[in-house]
C-alpha atoms as a PDB file:
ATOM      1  CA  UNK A   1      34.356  68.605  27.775  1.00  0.00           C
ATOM      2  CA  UNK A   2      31.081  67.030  27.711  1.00  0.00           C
ATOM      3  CA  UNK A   3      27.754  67.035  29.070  1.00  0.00           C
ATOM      4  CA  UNK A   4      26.410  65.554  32.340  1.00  0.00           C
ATOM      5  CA  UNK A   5      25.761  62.064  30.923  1.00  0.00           C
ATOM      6  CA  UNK A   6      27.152  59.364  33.156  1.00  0.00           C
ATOM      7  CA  UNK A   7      28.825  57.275  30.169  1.00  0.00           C
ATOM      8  CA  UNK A   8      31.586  60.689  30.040  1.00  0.00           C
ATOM      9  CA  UNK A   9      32.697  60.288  34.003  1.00  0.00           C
ATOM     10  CA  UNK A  10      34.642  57.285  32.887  1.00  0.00           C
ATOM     11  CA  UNK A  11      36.081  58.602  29.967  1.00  0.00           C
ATOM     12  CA  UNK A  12      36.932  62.054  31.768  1.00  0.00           C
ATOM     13  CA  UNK A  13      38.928  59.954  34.276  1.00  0.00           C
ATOM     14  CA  UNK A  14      41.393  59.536  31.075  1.00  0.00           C
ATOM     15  CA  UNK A  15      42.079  62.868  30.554  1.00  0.00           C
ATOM     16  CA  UNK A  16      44.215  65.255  32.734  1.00  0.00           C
ATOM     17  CA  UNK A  17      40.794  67.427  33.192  1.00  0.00           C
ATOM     18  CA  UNK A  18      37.608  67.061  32.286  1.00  0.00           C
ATOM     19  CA  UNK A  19      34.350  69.807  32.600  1.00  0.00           C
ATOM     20  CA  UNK A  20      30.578  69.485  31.981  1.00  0.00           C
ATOM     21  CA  UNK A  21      27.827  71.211  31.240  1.00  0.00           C
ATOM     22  CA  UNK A  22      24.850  70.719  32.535  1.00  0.00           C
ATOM     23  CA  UNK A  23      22.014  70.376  29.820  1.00  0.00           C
ATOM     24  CA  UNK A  24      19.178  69.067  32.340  1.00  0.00           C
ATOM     25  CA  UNK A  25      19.403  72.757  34.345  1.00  0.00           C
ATOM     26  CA  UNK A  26      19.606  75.088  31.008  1.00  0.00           C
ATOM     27  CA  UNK A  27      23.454  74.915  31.482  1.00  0.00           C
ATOM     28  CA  UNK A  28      25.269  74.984  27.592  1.00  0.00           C
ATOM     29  CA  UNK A  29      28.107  77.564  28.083  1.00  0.00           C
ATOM     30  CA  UNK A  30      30.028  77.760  31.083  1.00  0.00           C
ATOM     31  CA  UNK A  31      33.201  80.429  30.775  1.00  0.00           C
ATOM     32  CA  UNK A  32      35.081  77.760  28.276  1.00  0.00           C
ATOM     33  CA  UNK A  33      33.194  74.834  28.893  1.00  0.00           C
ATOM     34  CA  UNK A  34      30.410  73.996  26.053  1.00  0.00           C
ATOM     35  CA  UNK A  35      29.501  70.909  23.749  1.00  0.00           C
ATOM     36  CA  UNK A  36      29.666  72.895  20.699  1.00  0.00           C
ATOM     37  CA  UNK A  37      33.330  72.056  19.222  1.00  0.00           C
ATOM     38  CA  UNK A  38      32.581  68.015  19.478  1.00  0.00           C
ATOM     39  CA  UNK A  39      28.419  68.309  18.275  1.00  0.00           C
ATOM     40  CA  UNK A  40      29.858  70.168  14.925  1.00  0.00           C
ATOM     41  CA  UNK A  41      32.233  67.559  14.573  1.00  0.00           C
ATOM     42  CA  UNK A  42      29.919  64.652  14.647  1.00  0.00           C
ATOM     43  CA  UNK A  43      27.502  66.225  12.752  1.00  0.00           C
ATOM     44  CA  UNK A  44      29.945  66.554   9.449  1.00  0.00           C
ATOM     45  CA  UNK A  45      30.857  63.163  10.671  1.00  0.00           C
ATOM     46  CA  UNK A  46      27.089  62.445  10.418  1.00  0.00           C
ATOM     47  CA  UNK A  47      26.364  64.057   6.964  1.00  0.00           C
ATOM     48  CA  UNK A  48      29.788  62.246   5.434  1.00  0.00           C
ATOM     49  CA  UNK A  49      29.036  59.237   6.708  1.00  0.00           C
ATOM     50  CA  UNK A  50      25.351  59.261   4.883  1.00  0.00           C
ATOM     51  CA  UNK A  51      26.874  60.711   1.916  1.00  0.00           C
ATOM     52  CA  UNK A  52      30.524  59.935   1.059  1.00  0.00           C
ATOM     53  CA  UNK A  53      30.386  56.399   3.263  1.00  0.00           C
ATOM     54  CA  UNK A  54      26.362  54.592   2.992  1.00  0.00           C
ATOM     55  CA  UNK A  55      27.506  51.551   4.002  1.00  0.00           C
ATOM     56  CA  UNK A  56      30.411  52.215   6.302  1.00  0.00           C
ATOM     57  CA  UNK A  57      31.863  48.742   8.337  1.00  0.00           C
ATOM     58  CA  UNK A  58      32.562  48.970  11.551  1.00  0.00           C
ATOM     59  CA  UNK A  59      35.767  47.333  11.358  1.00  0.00           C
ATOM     60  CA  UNK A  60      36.902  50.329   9.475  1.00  0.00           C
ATOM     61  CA  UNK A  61      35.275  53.205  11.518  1.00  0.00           C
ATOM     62  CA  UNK A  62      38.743  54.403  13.185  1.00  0.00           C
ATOM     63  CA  UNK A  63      39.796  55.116   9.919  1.00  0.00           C
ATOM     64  CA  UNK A  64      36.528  56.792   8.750  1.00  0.00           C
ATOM     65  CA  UNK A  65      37.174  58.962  12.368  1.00  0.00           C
ATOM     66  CA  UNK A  66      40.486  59.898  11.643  1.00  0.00           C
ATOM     67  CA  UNK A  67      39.501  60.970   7.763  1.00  0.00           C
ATOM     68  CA  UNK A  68      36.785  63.903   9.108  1.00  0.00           C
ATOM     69  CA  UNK A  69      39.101  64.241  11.897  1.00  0.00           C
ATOM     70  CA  UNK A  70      41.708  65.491   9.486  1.00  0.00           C
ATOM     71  CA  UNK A  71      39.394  67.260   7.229  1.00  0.00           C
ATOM     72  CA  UNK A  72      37.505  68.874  10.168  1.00  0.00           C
ATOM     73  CA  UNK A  73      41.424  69.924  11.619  1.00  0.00           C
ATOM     74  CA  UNK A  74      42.245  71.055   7.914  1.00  0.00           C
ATOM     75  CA  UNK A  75      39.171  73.587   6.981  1.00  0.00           C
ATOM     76  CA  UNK A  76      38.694  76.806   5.967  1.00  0.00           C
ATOM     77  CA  UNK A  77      37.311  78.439   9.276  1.00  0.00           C
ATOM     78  CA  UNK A  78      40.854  77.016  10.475  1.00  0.00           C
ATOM     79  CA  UNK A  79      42.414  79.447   7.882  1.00  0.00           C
ATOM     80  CA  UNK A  80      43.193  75.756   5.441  1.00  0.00           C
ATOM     81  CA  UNK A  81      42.533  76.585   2.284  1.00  0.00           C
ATOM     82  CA  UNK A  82      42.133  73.474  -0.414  1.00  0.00           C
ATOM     83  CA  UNK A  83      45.275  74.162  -1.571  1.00  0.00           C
ATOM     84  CA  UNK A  84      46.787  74.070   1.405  1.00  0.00           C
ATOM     85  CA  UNK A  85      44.598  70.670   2.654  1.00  0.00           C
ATOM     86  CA  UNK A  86      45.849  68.837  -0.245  1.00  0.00           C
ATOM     87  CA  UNK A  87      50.168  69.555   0.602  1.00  0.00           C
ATOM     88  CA  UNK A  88      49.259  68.674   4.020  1.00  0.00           C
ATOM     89  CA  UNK A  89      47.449  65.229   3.435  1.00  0.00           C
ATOM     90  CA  UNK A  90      50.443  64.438   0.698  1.00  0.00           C
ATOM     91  CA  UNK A  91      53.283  65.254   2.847  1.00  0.00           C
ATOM     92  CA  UNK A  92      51.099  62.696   5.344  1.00  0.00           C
ATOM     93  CA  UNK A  93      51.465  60.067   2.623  1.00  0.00           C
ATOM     94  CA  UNK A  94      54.896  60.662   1.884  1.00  0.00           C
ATOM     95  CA  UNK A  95      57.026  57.623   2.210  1.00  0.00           C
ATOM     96  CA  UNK A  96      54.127  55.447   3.114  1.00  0.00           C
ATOM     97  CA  UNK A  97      52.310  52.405   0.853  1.00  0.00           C
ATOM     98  CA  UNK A  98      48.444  52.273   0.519  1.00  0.00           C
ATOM     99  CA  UNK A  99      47.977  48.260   1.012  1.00  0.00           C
ATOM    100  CA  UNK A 100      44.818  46.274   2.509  1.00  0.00           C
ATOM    101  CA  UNK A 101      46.399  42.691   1.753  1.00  0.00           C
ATOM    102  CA  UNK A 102      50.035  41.803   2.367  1.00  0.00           C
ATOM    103  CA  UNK A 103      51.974  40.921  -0.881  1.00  0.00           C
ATOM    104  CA  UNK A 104      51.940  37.593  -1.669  1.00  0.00           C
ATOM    105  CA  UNK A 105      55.876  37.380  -1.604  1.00  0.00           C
ATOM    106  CA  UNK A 106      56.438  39.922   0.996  1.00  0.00           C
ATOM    107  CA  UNK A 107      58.871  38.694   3.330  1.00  0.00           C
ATOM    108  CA  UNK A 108      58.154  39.575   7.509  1.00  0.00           C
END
């Protein structure tokens, strides 16, 4: 879902459907169809960004996406409490090493 600007018409063309509002005529809710769900998301994106992230590189930005996209998946108005958050991103890491270099002896 997204709104009427012509940047979305390619990227709905990716997606089995894809609906608009139309801001420009007082359109924000149609039935289903609203802007809401993605503008909260980007605005925690936008706070954690400025807050936990200042100077964020933009190499690294589909990790910083999939980070809020897990903690925005994993809150409390989803019924997630903290407890709950923190088995979930553990079992994630389970069996998995955290490594930005290859090992100097690691073999391919």
């Amino acid at each position: 879902m997204s709104d009427e600007a012509g940047i979305y018409r390619r990227v709905g063309q990716e997606f089995a459907s894809h609906d608009l509002v139309t801001h420009s005529k007082d359109e924000y809710v149609r039935g289903a169809v609203h802007t809401n769900t993605v503008e909260g998301f980007y605005s925690i994106f936008k706070r954690g960004m400025k807050g936990v992230y200042q100077h964020g590189a933009e190499h690294h930005l589909h990790r910083y996406l999939t980070e809020f996209d897990f903690r925005y998946s994993n809150r409390i108005a989803m019924g997630v409490d903290d407890g709950t958050r923190a088995f979930i991103a553990l079992k994630g890491a389970a069996g998995k090493r955290l490594t930005y270099r290859r090992p100097v002896n690691a073999t391919a």
